[in-house]
N, C-alpha and C. Protein backbone atom coordinates (compact mmCIF):
# COMPACT_ATOMS: atom_id res chain seq x y z
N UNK A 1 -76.66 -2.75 121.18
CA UNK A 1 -77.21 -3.95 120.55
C UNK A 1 -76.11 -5.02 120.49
N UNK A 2 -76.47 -6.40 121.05
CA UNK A 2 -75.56 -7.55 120.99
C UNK A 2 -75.59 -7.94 119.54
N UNK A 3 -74.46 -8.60 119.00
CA UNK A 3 -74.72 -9.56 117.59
C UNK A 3 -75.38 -10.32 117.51
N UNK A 4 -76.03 -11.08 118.37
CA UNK A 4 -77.14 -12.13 118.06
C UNK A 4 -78.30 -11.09 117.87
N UNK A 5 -78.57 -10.16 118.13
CA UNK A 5 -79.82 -9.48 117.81
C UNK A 5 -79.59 -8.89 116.64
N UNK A 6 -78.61 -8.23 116.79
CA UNK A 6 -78.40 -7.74 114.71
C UNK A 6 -78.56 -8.96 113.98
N UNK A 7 -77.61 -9.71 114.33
CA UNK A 7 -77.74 -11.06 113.61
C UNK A 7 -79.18 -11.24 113.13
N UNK A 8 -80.11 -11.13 114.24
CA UNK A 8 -81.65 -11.84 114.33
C UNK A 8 -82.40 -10.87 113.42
N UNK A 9 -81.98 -9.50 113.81
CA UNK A 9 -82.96 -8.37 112.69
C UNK A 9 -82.66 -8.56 111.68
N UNK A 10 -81.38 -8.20 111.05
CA UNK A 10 -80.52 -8.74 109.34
C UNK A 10 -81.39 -9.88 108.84
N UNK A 11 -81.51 -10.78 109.47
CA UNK A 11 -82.00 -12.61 109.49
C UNK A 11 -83.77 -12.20 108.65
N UNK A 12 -84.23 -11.72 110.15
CA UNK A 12 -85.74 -11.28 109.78
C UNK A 12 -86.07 -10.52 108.62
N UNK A 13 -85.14 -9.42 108.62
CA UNK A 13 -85.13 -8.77 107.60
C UNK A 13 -85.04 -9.26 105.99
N UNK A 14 -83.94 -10.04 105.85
CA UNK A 14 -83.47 -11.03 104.64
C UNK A 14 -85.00 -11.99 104.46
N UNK A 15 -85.48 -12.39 105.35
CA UNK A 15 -86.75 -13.35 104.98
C UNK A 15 -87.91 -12.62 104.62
N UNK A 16 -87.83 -11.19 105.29
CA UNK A 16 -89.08 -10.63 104.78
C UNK A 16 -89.68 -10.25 103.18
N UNK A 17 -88.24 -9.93 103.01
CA UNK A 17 -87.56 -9.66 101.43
C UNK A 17 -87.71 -10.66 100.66
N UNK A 18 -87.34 -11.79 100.82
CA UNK A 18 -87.41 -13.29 100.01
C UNK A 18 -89.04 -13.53 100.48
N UNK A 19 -89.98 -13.12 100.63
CA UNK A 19 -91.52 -13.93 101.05
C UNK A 19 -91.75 -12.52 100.38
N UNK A 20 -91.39 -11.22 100.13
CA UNK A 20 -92.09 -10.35 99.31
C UNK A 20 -91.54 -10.71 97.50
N UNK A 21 -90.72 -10.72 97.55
CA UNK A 21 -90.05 -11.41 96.01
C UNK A 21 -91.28 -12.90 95.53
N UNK A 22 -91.29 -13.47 96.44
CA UNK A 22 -91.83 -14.95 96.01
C UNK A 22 -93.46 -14.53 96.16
N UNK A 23 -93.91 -13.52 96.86
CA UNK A 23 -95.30 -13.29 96.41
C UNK A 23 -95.45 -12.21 95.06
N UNK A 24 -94.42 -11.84 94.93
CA UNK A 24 -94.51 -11.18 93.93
C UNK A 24 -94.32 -11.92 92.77
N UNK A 25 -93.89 -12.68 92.67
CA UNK A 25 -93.28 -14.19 91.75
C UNK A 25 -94.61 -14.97 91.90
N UNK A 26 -95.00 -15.34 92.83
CA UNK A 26 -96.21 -15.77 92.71
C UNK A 26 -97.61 -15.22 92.01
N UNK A 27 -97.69 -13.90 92.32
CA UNK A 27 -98.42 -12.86 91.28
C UNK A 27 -98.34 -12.79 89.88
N UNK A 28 -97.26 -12.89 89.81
CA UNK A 28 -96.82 -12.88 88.44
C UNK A 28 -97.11 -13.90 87.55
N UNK A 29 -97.13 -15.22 88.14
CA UNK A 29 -97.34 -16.37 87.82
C UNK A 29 -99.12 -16.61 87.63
N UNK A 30 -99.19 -16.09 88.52
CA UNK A 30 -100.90 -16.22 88.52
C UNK A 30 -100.96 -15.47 87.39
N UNK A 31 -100.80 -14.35 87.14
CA UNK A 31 -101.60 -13.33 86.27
C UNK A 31 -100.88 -13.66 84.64
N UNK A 32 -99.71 -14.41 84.64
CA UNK A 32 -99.18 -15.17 83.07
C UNK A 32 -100.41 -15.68 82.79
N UNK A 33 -100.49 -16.89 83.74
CA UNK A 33 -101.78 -18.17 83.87
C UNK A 33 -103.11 -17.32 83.35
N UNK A 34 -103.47 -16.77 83.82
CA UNK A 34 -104.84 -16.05 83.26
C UNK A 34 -104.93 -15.08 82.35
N UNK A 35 -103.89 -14.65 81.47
CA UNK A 35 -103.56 -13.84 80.21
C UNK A 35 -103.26 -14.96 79.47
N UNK A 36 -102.68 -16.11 79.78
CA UNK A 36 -103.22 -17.03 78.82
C UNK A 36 -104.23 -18.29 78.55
N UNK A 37 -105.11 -18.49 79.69
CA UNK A 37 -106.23 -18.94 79.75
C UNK A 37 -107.22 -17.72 79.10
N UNK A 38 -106.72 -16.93 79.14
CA UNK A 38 -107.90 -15.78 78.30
C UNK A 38 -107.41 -15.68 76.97
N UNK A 39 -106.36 -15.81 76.19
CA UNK A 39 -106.21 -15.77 75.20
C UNK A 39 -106.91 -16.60 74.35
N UNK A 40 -106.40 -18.06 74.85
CA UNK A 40 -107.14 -19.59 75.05
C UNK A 40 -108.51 -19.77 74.60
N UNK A 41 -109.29 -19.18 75.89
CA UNK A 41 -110.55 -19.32 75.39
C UNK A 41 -111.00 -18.19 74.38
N UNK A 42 -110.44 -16.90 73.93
CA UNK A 42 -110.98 -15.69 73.13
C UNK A 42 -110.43 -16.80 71.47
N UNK A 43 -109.38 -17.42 71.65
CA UNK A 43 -109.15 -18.29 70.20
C UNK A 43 -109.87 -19.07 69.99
N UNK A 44 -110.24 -20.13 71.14
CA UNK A 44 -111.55 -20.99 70.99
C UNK A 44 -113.02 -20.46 70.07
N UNK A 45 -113.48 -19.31 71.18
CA UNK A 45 -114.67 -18.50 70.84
C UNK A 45 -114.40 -18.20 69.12
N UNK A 46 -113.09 -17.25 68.99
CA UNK A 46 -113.16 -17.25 67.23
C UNK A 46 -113.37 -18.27 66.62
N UNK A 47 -112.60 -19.59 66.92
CA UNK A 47 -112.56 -20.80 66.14
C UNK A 47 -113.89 -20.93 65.95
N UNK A 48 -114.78 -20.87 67.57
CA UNK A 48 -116.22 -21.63 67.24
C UNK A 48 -117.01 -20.72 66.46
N UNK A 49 -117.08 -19.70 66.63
CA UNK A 49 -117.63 -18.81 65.98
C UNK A 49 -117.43 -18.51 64.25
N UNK A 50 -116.25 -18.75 63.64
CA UNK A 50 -115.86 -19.09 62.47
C UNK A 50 -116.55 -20.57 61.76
N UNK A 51 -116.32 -21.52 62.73
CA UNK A 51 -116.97 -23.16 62.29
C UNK A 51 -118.60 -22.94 62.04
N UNK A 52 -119.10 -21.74 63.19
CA UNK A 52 -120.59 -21.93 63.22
C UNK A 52 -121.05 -21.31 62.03
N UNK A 53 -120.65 -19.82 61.94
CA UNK A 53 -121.08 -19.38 60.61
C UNK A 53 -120.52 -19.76 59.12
């Protein structure tokens, strides 16, 4: 194997790693976002539900 091809696998390799981190970061982000849009609206629902009765 020449160094430009290690070079190139190492390379590929390093990006595959950083695009699995950042979807995983991205996951993560999503699923904050909707544990607290659900909190959100379950406080709403009490609130309204408290005002109504």
């Amino acid at each position: 194997m020449d160094g430009q091809t290690e070079c190139g696998i190492h390379y590929g390799r390093l990006l595959h790693r950083l695009n699995v981190a950042y979807a995983v970061d991205d996951l993560i982000n999503r699923l904050t976002v909707a544990c607290a849009m659900d909190d959100l609206i379950h406080r709403l629902n009490v609130a309204y539900f408290k005002d109504g009765q």
